[in-house]
C-alpha atoms as a PDB file:
ATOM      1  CA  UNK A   1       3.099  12.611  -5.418  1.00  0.00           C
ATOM      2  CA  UNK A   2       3.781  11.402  -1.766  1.00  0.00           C
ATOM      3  CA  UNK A   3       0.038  11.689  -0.255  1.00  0.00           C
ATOM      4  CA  UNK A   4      -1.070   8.674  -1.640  1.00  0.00           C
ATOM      5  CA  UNK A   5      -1.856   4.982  -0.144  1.00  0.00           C
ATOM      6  CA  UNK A   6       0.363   2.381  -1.427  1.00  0.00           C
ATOM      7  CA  UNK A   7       0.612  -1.416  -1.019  1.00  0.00           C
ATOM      8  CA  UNK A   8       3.934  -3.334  -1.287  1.00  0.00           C
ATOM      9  CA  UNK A   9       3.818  -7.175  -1.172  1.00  0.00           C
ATOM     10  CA  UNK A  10       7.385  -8.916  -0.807  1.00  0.00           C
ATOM     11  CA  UNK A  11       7.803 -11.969  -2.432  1.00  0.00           C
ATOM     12  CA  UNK A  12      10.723 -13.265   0.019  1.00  0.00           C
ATOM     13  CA  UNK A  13      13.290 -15.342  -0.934  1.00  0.00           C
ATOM     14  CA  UNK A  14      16.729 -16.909   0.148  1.00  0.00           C
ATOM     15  CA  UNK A  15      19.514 -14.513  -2.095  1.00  0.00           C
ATOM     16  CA  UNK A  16      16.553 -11.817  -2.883  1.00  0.00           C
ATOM     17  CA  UNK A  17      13.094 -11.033  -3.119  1.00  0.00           C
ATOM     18  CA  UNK A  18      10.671  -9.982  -5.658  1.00  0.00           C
ATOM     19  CA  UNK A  19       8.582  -6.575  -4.682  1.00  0.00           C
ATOM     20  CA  UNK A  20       5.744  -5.358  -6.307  1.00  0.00           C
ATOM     21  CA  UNK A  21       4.306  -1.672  -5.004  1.00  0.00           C
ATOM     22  CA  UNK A  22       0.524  -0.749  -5.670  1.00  0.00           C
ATOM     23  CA  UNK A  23      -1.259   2.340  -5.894  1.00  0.00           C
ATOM     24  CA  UNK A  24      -4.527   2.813  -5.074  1.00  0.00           C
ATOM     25  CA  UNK A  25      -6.279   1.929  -8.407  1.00  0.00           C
ATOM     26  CA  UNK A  26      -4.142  -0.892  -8.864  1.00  0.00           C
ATOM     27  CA  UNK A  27      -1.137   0.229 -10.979  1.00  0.00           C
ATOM     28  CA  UNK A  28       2.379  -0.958 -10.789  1.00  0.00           C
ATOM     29  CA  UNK A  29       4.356   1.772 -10.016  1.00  0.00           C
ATOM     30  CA  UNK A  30       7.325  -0.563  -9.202  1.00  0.00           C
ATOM     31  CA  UNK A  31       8.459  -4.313  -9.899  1.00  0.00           C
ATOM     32  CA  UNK A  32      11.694  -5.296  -9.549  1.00  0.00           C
ATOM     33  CA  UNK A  33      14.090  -7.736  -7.687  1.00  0.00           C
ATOM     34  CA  UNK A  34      15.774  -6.959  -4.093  1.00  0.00           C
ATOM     35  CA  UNK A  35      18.961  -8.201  -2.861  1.00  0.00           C
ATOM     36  CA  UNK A  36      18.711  -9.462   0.570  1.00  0.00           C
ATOM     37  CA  UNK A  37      21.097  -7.232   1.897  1.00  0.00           C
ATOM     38  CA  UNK A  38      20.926  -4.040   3.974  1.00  0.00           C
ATOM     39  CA  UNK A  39      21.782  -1.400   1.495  1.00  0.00           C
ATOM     40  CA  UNK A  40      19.347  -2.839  -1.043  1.00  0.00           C
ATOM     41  CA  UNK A  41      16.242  -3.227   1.615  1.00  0.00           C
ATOM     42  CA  UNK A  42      16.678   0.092   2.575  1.00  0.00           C
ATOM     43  CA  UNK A  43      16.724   1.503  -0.806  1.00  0.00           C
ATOM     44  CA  UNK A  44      13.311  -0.287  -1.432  1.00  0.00           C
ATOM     45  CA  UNK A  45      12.162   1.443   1.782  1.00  0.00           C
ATOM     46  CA  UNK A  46      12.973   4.372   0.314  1.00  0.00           C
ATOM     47  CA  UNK A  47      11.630   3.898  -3.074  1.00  0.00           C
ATOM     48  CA  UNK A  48       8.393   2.512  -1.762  1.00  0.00           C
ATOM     49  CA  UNK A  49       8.133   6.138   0.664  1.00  0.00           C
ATOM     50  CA  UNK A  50       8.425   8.121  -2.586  1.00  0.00           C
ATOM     51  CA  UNK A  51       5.197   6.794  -3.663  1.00  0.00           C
ATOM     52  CA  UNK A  52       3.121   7.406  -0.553  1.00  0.00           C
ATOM     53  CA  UNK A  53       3.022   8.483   2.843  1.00  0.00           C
ATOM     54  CA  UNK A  54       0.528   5.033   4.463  1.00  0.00           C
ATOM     55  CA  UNK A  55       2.494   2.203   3.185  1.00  0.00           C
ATOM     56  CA  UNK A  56       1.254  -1.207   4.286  1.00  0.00           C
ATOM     57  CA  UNK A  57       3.587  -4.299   3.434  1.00  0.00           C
ATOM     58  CA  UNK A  58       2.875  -7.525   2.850  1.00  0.00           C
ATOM     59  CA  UNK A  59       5.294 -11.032   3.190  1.00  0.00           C
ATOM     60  CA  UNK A  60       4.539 -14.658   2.486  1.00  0.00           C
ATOM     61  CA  UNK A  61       7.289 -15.420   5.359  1.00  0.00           C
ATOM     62  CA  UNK A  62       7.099 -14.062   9.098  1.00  0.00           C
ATOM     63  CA  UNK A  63      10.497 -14.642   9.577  1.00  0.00           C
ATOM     64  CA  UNK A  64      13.822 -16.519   8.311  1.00  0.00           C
ATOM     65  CA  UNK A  65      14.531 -15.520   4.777  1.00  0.00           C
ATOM     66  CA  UNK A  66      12.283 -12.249   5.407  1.00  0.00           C
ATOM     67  CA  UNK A  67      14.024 -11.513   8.770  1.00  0.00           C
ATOM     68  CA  UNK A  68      16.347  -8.874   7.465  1.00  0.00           C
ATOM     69  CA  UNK A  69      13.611  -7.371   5.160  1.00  0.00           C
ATOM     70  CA  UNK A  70      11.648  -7.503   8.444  1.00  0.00           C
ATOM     71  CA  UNK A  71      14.232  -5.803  10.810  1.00  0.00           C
ATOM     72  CA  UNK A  72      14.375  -3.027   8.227  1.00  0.00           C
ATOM     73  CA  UNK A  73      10.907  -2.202   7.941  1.00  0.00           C
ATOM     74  CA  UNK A  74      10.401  -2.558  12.071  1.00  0.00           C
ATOM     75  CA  UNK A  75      13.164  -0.233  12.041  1.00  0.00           C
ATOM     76  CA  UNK A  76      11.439   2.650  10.208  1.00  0.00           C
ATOM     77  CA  UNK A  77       8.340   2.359  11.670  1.00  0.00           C
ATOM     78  CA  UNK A  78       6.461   0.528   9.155  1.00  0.00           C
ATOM     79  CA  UNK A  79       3.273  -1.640   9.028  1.00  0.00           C
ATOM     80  CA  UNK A  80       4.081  -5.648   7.862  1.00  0.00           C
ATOM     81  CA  UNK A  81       1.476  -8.215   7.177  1.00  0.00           C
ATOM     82  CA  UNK A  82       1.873 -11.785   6.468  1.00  0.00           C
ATOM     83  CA  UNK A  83       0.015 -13.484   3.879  1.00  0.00           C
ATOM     84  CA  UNK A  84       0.478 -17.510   3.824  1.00  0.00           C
ATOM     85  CA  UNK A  85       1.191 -18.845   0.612  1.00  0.00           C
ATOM     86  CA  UNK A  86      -2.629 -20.385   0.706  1.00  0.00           C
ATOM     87  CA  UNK A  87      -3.958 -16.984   0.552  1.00  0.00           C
ATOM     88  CA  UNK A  88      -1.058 -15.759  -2.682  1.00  0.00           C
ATOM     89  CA  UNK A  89      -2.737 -19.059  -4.671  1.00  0.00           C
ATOM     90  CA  UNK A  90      -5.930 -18.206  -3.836  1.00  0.00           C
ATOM     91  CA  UNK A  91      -5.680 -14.245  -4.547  1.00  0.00           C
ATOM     92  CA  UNK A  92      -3.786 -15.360  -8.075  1.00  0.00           C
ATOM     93  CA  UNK A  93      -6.764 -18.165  -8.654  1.00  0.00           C
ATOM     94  CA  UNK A  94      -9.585 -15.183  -8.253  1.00  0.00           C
ATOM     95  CA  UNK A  95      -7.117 -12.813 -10.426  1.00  0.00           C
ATOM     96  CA  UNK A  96      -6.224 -15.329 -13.414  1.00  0.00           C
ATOM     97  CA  UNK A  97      -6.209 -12.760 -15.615  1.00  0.00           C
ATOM     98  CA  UNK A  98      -2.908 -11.125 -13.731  1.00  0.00           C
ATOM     99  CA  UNK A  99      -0.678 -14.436 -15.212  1.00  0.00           C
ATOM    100  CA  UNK A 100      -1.723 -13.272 -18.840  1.00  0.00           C
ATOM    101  CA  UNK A 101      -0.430  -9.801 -18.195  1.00  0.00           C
ATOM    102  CA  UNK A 102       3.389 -11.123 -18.163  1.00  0.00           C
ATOM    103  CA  UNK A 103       4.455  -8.913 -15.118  1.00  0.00           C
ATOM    104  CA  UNK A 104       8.243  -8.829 -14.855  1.00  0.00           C
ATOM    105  CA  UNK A 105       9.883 -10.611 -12.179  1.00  0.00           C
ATOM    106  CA  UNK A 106       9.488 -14.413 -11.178  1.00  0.00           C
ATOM    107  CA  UNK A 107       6.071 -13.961  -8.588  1.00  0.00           C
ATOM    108  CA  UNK A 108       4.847 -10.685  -9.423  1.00  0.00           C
ATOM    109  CA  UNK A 109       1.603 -11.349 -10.593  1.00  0.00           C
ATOM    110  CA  UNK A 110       0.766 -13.502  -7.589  1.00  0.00           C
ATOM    111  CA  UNK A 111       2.013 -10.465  -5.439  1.00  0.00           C
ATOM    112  CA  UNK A 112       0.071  -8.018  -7.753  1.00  0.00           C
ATOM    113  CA  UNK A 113      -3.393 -10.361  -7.219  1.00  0.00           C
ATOM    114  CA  UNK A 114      -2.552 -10.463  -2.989  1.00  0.00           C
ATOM    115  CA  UNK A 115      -1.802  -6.909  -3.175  1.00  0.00           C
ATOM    116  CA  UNK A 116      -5.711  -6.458  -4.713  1.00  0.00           C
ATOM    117  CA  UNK A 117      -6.994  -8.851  -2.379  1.00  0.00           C
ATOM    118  CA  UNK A 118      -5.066  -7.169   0.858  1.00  0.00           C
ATOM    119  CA  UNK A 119      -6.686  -3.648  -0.369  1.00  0.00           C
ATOM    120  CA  UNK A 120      -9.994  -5.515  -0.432  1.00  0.00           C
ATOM    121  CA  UNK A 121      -9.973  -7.305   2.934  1.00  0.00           C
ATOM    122  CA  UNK A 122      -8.881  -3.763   4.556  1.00  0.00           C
ATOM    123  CA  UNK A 123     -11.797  -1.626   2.932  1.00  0.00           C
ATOM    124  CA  UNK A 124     -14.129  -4.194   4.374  1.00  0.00           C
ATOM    125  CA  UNK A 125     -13.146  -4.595   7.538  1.00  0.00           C
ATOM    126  CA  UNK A 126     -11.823  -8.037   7.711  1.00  0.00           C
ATOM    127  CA  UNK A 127      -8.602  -8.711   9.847  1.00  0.00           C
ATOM    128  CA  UNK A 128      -5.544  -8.713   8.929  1.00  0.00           C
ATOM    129  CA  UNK A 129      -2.755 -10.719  10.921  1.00  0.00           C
ATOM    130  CA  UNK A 130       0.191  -8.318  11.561  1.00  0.00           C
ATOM    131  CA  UNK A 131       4.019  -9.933  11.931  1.00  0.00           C
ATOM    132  CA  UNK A 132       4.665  -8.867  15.515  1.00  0.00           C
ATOM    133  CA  UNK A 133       7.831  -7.520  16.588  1.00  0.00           C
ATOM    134  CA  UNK A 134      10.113  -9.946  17.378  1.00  0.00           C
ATOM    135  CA  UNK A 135      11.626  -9.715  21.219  1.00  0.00           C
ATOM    136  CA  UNK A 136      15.223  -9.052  20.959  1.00  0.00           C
ATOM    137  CA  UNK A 137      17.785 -11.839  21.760  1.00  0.00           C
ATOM    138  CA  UNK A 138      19.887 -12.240  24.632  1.00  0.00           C
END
């Protein structure tokens, strides 16, 4: 099951996020909530690398209450995009049809529409801005 390309988008939040992995074709293949601690981040990681070998991740913040979820994924070596909350209205505007599908979880099907348009904006080339690495502090 691991070869294939998945999307995660990360609907970040103060006491926990909302994540939302994509295959693909477009099916859920997990929603649920994320404590914004450590052990729960990294079990997401993990859960998210069970469903495909060339994650790409996806955050509406590029930094505060993302910044552990961030450190995590810079930690394993994975790819992180940020999408501004302009572009998660816009993507759930085109994809109105994702509100009347009741996802579970309180911003799902805004990250399930971003997750669609990321996919799309990739396959045609457009760029895509990537959260650099932070420096570390001194």
């Amino acid at each position: 099951m691991g070869e294939k390309r998945v999307w995660i988008g990360v609907d970040a939040g103060k006491g926990f996020h909302w994540a939302v992995v994509l295959d693909a074709e477009g099916e859920v293949l997990l929603s649920r909530r994320v404590e914004n601690d450590e052990a729960d981040l990294s079990a997401l990681v993990e859960e998210a690398l069970s469903h495909g070998l060339e994650p790409t991740w996806a955050t509406d913040q590029p930094g505060g209450s993302a910044a552990l979820l961030l450190a995590v994924l810079w930690e394993r070596g994975q790819r992180v995009l940020y999408v501004p909350g302009i572009a998660v209205d816009r993507a759930r505007d085109m994809h109105k049809s994702m509100r009347e599908q009741k996802i579970t979880g309180r911003g799902a099907s805004g990250k399930v529409a971003v997750m669609g348009y990321l996919r799309g904006m990739e396959r045609s080339g457009r760029r895509l801005y990537r959260i650099p690495r932070a420096a570390p502090c001194r």
